[in-house]
Every structure is written in structure tokens, then in C-alpha cells.
Protein backbone atom coordinates (compact mmCIF):
# COMPACT_ATOMS: atom_id res chain seq x y z
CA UNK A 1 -4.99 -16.06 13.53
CA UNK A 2 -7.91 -13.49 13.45
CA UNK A 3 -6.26 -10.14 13.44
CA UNK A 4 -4.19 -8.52 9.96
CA UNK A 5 -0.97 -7.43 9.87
CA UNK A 6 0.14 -4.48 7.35
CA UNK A 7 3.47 -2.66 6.02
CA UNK A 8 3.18 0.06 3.38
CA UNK A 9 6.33 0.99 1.71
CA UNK A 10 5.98 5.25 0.88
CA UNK A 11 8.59 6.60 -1.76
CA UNK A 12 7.94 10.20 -1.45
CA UNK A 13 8.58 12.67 -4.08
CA UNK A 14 11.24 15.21 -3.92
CA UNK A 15 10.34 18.40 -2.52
CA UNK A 16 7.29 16.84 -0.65
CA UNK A 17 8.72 15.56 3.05
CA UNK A 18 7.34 18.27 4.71
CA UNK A 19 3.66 18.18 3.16
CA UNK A 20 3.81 13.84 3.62
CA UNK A 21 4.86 14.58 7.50
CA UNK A 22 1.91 17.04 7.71
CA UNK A 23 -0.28 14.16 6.39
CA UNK A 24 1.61 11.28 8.50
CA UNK A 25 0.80 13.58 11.21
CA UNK A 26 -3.13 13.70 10.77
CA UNK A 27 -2.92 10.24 9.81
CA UNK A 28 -2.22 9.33 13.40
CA UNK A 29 -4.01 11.97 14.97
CA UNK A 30 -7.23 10.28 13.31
CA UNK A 31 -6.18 6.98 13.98
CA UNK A 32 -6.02 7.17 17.77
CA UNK A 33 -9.28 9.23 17.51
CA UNK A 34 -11.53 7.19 15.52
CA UNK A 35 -9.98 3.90 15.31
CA UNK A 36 -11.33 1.06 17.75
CA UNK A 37 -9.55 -1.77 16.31
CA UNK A 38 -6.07 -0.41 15.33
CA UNK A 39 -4.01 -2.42 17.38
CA UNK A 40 -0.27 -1.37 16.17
CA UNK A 41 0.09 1.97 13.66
CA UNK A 42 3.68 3.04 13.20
CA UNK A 43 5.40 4.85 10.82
CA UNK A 44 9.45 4.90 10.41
CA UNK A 45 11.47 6.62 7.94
CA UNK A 46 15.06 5.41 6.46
CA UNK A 47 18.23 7.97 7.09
CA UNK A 48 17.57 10.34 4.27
CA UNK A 49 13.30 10.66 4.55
CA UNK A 50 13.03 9.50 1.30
CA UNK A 51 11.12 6.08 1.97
CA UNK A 52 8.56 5.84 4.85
CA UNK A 53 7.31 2.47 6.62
CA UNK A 54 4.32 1.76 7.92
CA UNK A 55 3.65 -1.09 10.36
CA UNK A 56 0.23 -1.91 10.57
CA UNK A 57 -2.29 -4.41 12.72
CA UNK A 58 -5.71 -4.83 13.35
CA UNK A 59 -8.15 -6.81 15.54
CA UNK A 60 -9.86 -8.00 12.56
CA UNK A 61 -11.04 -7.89 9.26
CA UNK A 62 -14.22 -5.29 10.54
CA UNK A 63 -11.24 -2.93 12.21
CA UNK A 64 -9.62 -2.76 9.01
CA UNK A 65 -12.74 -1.24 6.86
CA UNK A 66 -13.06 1.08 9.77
CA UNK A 67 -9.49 2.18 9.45
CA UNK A 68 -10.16 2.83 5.72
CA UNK A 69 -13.17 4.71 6.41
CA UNK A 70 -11.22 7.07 8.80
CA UNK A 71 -8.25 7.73 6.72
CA UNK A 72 -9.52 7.28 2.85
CA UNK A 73 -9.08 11.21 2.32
CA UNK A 74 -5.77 11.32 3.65
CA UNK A 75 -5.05 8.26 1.38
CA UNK A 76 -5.71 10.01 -1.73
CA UNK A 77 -3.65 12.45 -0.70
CA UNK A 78 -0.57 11.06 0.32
CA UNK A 79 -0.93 9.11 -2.82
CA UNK A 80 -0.56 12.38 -4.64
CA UNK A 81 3.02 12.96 -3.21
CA UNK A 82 4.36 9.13 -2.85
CA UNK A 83 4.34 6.06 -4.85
CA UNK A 84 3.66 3.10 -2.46
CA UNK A 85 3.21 -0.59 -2.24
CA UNK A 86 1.38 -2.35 0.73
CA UNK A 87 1.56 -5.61 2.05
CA UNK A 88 -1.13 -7.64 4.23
CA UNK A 89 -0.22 -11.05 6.24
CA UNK A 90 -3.34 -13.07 7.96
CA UNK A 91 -6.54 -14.08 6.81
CA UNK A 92 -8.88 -11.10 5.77
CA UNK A 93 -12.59 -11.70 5.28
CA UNK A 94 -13.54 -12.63 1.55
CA UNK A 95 -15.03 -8.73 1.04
CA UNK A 96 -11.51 -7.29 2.79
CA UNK A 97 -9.63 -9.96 0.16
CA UNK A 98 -11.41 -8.81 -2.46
CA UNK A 99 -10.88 -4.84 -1.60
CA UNK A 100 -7.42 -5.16 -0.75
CA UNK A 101 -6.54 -7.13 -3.95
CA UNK A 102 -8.69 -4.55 -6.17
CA UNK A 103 -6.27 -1.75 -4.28
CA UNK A 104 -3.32 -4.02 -5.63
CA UNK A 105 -1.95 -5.06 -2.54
CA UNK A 106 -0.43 -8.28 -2.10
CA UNK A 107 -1.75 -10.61 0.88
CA UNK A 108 0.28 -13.06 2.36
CA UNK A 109 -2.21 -16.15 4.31
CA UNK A 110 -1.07 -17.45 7.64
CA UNK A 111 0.13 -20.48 7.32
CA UNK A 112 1.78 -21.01 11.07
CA UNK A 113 3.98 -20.06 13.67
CA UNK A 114 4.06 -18.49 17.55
């Protein structure tokens, strides 16, 4: 298994929907711009907008520092109005593990399957 799979959990503050949806927005608008190894990039919300989801995959452990170089400014600021935990399943390149763990995000290795 070469690509990554992602999913960010996003607890947005009260009062700050509209401002995070102005972000999500630009977040994708940048994505399908300058991303060349995204491969999935969706974002859901739960009934109330309170918690968003993002579902994330990439070619590669390469695509993935390329996704963070197109999006870290947006990061910081959606990170201003939400608290959120991410998730990463596959097997990332020592220097991705190593970045992603120092980010505090929890990786999951492939063990098998489909």
C-alpha cells in the first residue's frame, strides 16, 4: 500500500461556522489548484455544523508534503477557530512519520486487506 489515507476531526468554536466555511472553502479551492497528488479531499459536517470531517488520500508520501506546503497558512488558521485531531492509515515515509507524529497525529500502519 503506497498511498495515505487521512480523517481530521474539526470541533469548531461557537460563533465561528461561517469564518471555518470561508476557510474550508479556500482550502479546496487550493487543493484542486495546486495539488498533484491529492487523490480524495472531502469535507462533511454532522447535523448541527458543529464538528467537521475531513476525508483525506494521497498518492504518496511526496503528495502529502506538497499538500502541506499548499495549505499550511490556512492550517494555522483554521486552527485558530477549531480544536482538531487527525488521523493517518498507510505507510508514510520515515521524514512524513516523523512530521506527522511531531504534529501529534496518530498513524495507523497497513497491516492488510482489499
Amino acid at each position: 500500500m503506497n498511498h495515505l489515507e487521512g480523517t481530521a476531526w474539526l470541533k469548531i468554536h461557537d460563533g465561528k461556522l461561517a469564518e471555518f466555511k470561508n476557510l474550508a472553502s479556500q482550502f479546496m479551492e487550493t487543493v484542486k489548484a495546486k495539488d498533484t497528488g491529492t487523490l480524495q479531499y472531502d469535507w462533511y459536517f454532522n447535523e448541527d455544523e458543529t464538528v467537521c470531517v475531513i476525508k483525506e488520500k494521497y498518492k504518496d508520501s511526496a503528495a502529502v508534503f506538497v499538500h502541506l506546503g499548499n495549505v499550511g497558512d490556512l492550517l494555522a488558521k483554521v486552527g485558530l477557530i477549531s480544536d482538531f485531531t487527525v488521523e493517518f492509515y498507510g505507510n508514510p515515509s520515515e521524514q512524513l512519520r516523523a512530521a506527522l507524529l511531531g504534529a501529534g497525529v496518530k498513524i495507523y500502519s497497513f497491516f492488510g486487506g482489499l
